[in-house]
Protein backbone atom coordinates (compact mmCIF):
# COMPACT_ATOMS: atom_id res chain seq x y z
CA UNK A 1 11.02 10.90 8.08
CA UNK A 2 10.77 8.03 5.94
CA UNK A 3 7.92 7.89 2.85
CA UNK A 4 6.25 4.39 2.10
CA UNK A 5 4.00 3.91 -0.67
CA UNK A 6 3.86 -0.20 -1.28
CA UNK A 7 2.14 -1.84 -4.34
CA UNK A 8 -1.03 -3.42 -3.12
CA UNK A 9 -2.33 -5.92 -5.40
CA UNK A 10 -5.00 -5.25 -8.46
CA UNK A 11 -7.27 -8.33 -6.47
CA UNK A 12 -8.77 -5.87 -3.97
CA UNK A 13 -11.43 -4.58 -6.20
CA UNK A 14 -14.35 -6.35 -4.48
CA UNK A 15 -14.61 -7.28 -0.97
CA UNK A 16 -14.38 -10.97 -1.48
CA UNK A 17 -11.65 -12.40 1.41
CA UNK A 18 -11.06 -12.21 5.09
CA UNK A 19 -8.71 -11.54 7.42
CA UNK A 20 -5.91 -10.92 3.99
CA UNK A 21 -2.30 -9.96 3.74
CA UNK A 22 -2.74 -6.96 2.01
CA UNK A 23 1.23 -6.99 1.01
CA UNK A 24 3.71 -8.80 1.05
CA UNK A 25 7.29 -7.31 2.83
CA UNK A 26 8.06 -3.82 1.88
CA UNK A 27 11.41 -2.85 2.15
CA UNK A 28 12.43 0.32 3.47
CA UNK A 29 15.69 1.88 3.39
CA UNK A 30 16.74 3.99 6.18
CA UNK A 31 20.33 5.22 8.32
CA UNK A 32 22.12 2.12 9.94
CA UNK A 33 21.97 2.15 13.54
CA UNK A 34 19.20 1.61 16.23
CA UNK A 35 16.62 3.97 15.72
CA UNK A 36 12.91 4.63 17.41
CA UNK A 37 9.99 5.02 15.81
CA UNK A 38 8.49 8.43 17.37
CA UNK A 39 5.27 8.71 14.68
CA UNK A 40 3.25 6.54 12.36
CA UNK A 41 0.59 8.36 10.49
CA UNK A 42 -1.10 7.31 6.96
CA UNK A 43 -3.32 7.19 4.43
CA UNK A 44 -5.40 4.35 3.63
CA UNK A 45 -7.95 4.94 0.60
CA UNK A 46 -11.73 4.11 0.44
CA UNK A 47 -13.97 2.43 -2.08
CA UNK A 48 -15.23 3.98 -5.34
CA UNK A 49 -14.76 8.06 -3.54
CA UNK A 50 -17.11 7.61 -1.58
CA UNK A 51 -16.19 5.88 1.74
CA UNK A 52 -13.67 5.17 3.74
CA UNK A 53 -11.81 1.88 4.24
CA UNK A 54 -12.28 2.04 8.15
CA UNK A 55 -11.28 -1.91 9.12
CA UNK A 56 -8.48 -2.26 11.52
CA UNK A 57 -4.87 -3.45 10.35
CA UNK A 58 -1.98 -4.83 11.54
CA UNK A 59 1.68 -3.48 10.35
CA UNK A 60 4.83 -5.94 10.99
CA UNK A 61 8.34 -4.70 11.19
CA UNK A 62 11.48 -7.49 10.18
CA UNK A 63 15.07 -7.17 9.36
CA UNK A 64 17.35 -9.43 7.35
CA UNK A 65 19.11 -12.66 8.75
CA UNK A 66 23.04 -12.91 7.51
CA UNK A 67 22.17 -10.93 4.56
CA UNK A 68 19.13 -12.46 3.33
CA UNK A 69 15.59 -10.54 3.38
CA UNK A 70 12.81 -12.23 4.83
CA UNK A 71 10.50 -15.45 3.65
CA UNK A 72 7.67 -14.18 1.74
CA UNK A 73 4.64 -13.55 3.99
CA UNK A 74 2.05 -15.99 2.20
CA UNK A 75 0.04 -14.86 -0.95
CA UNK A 76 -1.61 -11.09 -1.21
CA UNK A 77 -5.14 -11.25 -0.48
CA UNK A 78 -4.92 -14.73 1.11
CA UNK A 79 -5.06 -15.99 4.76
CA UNK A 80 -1.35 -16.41 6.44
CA UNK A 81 -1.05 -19.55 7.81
CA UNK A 82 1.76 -21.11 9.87
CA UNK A 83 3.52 -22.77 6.99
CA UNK A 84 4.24 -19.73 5.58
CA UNK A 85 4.76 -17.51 8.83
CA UNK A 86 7.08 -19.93 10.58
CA UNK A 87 10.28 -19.25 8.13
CA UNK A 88 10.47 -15.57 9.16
CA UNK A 89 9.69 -16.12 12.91
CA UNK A 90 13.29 -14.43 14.03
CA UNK A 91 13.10 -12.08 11.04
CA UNK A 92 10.17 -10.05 13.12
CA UNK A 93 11.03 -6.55 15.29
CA UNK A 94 7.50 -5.65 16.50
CA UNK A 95 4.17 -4.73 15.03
CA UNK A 96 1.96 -2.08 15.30
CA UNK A 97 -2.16 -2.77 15.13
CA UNK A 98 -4.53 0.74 13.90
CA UNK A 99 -7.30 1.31 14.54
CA UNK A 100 -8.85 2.61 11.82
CA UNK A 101 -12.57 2.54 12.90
CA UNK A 102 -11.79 5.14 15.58
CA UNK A 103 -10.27 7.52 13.08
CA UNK A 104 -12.91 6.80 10.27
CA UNK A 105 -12.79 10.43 8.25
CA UNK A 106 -15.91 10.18 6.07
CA UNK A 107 -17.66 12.88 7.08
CA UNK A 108 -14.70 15.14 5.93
CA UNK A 109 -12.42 13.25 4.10
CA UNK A 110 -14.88 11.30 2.63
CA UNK A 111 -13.36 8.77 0.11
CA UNK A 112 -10.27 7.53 2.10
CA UNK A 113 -9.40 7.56 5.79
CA UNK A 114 -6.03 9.41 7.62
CA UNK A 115 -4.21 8.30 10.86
CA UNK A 116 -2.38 9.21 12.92
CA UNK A 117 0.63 8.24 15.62
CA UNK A 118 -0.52 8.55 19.32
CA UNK A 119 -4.24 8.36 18.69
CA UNK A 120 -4.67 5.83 16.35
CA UNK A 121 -1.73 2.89 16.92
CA UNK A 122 -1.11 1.06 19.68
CA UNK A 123 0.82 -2.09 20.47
CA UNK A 124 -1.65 -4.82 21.37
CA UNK A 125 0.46 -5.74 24.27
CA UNK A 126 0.34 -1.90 25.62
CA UNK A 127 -2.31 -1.82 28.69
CA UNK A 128 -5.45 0.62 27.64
CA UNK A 129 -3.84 1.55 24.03
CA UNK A 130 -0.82 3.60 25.48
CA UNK A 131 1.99 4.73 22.92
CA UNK A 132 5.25 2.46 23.27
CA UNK A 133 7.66 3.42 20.78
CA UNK A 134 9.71 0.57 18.76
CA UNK A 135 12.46 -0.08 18.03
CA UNK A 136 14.19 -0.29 15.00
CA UNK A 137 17.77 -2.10 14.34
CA UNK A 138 18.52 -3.87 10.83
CA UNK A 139 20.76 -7.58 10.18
CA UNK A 140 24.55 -6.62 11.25
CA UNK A 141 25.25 -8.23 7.98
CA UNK A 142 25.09 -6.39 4.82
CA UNK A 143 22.12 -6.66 2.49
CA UNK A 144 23.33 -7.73 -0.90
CA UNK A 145 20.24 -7.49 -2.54
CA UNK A 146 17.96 -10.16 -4.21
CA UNK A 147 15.68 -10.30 -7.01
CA UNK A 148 12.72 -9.08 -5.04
CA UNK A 149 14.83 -6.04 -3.04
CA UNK A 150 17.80 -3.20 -4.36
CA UNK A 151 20.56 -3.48 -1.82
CA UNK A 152 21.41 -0.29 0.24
CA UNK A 153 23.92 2.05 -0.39
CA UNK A 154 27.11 2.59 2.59
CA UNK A 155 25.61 3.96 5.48
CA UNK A 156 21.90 2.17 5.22
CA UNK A 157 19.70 -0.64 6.25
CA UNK A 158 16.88 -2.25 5.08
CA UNK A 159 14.05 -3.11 7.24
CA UNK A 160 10.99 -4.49 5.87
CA UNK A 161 7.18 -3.65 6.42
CA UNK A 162 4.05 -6.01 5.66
CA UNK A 163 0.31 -5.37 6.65
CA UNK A 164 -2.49 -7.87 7.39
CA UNK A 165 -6.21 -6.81 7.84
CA UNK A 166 -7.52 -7.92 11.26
CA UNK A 167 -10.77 -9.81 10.96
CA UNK A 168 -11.71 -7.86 8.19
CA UNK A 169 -12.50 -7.34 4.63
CA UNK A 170 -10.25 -4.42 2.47
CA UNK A 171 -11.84 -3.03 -0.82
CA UNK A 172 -10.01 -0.34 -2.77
CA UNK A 173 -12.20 -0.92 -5.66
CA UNK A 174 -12.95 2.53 -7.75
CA UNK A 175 -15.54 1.79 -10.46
CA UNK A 176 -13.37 4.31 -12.47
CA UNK A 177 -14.16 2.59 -15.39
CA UNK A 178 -12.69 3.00 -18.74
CA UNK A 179 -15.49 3.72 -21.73
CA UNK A 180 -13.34 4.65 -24.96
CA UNK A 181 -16.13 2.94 -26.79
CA UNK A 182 -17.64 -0.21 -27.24
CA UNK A 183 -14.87 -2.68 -27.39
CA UNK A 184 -12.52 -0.45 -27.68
CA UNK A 185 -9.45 -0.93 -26.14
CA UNK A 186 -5.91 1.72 -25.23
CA UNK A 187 -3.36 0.63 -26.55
CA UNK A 188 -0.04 0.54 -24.39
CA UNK A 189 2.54 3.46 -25.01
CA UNK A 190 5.49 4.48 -23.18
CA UNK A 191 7.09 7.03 -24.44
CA UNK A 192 5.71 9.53 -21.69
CA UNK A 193 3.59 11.39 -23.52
CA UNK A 194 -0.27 11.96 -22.76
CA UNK A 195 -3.08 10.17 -23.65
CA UNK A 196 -6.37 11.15 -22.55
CA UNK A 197 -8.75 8.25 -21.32
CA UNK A 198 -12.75 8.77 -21.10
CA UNK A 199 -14.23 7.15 -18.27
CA UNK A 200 -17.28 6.14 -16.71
CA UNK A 201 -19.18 4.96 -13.75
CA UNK A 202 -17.62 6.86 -10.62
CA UNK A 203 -16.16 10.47 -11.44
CA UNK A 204 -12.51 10.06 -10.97
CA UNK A 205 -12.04 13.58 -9.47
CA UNK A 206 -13.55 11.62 -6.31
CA UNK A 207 -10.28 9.11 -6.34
CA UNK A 208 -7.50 10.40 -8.52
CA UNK A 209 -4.89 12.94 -8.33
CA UNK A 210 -1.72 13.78 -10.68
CA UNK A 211 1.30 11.49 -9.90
CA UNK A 212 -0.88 8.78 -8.76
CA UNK A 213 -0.46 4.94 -9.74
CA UNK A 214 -3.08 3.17 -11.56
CA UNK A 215 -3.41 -0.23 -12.29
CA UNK A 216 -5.91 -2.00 -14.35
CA UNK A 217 -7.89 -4.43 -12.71
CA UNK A 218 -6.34 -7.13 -15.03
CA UNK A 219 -2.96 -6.33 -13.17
CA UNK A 220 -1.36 -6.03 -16.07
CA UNK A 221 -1.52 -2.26 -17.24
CA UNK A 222 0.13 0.18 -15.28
CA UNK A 223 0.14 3.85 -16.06
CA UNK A 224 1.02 7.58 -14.51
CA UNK A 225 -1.85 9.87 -13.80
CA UNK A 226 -0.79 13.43 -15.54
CA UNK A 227 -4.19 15.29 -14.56
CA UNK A 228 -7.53 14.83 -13.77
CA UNK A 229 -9.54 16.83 -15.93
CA UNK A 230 -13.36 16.53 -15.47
CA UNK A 231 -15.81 14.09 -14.39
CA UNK A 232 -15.36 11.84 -17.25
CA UNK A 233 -11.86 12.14 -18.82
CA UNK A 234 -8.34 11.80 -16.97
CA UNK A 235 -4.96 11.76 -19.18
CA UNK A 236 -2.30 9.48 -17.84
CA UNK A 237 1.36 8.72 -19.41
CA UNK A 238 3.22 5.34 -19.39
CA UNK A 239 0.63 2.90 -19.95
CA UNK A 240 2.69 -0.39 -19.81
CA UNK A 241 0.34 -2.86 -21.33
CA UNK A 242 -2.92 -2.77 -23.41
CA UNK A 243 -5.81 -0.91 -21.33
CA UNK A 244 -9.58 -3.34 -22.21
CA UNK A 245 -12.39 -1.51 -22.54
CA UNK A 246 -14.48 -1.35 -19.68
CA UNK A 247 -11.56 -2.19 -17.37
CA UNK A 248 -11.47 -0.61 -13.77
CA UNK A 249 -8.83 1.49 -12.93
CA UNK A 250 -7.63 1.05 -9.75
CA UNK A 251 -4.60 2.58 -7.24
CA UNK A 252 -1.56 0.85 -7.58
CA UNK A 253 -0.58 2.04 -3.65
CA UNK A 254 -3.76 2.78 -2.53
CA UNK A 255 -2.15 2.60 1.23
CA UNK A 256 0.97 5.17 2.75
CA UNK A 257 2.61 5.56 5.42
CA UNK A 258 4.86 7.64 7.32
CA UNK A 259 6.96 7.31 9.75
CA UNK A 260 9.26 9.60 11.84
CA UNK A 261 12.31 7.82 13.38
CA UNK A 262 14.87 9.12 16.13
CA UNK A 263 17.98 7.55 16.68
């Protein structure tokens, strides 16, 4: 079972865009070798606790090429286009399109939506939605490593994971907002220990739990959330960069996945 937890950009606060690359490749590390994928299942989170992102999206699969990750999928929150899709053409292993409106979760889940393998991904290709499993086999030639990606230790591969929205418009927008005080602003700290932060607007028991990610919506302060402690006031740890007042905290990996592999 492999965990992935990408960084999705700070620009999907609002619903302004289209049909967007939500990120860019992710790698993934996993045992070298051909392998199947035998479940997909996920989390994607909703907008400000209290609904669920239910728009379909599209999940591509690539390996390296003689040691080399693949070309950069375009810019997050843009539209791909074929100048930037054509330089990874024989990177790509398969894709995977969910259907998220068929597993929307509000009325118990509420603030985010969960999916997953058999009845909520299909293969676009697959007649009537069936379950085809893919398959998984990464570049015969070592992966050094780049400046984007770590390279994998003896014994691994990297494969690499993007997602794309399909016709439709993401928001993972929170309207957690922080309210030290009027112009007020947190300043950054991290040494790992706690600082509590007094918020406003949406109660951030509704979108935040300890160990989360948060980003500010600047995209420049990133933090650790420690606890959750009441409608108004969360403590975090790490905060990288000067926190604004008034700034929206937002999920730094607001999407997971998992994904079961036999080989």
């Amino acid at each position: 079972m492999v965990d992935v937890y990408p960084e999705v950009s700070h620009l999907f606060k609002d619903n302004s865009g289209g049909t967007d690359i939500i990120f860019d490749w992710h790698q993934i590390i996993i045992p070298q070798g051909a392998c199947m994928i035998k479940s997909f299942s996920g989390t994607i989170h909703g907008i400000d606790g209290a609904t669920g992102n239910d728009d379909d999206i599209r999940v591509y699969f690539a390996k390296g090429i003689d040691g080399k990750a693949p070309a950069s999928f375009g810019t997050v929150h843009a539209v791909s286009t074929a100048t930037t899709s054509a330089p990874f053409r024989r990177n790509l292993l398969n894709h995977l399109q969910i259907d998220m409106s068929s597993m929307d979760n509000g009325d118990v889940l509420v603030g985010y939506n969960i999916f997953g393998s058999r009845s909520a991904v299909a293969q676009d290709t697959v007649p009537d939605g069936a379950w085809n499993g893919i398959m998984l086999q990464g570049d015969t030639v070592p992966f050094l490593g780049d400046t984007n990606y770590i390279a994998p230790g003896p014994g691994f591969t990297s494969i690499w994971i993007s997602v794309s929205a399909v016709g439709a418009v993401f928001n993972f927008g929170t309207e957690v907002n922080l309210n030290m005080a009027e112009s007020a602003n947190v300043a950054a700290d991290t040494t790992g220990a706690s600082v509590v932060l007094t918020t406003s607007d949406t109660d951030p028991r509704l979108v935040f739990q300890a160990g989360d990610k948060i980003i500010g919506e600047t995209g420049g302060p990133k933090m650790v959330v420690v606890s959750v402690d009441g409608a108004t006031q969360i403590t975090v740890k790490n905060i990288t960069e000067q926190i604004d007042h008034a700034e929206q905290l937002l999920l730094h990996t607001p999407i997971s996945f998992r994904i079961g592999l036999e080989y």
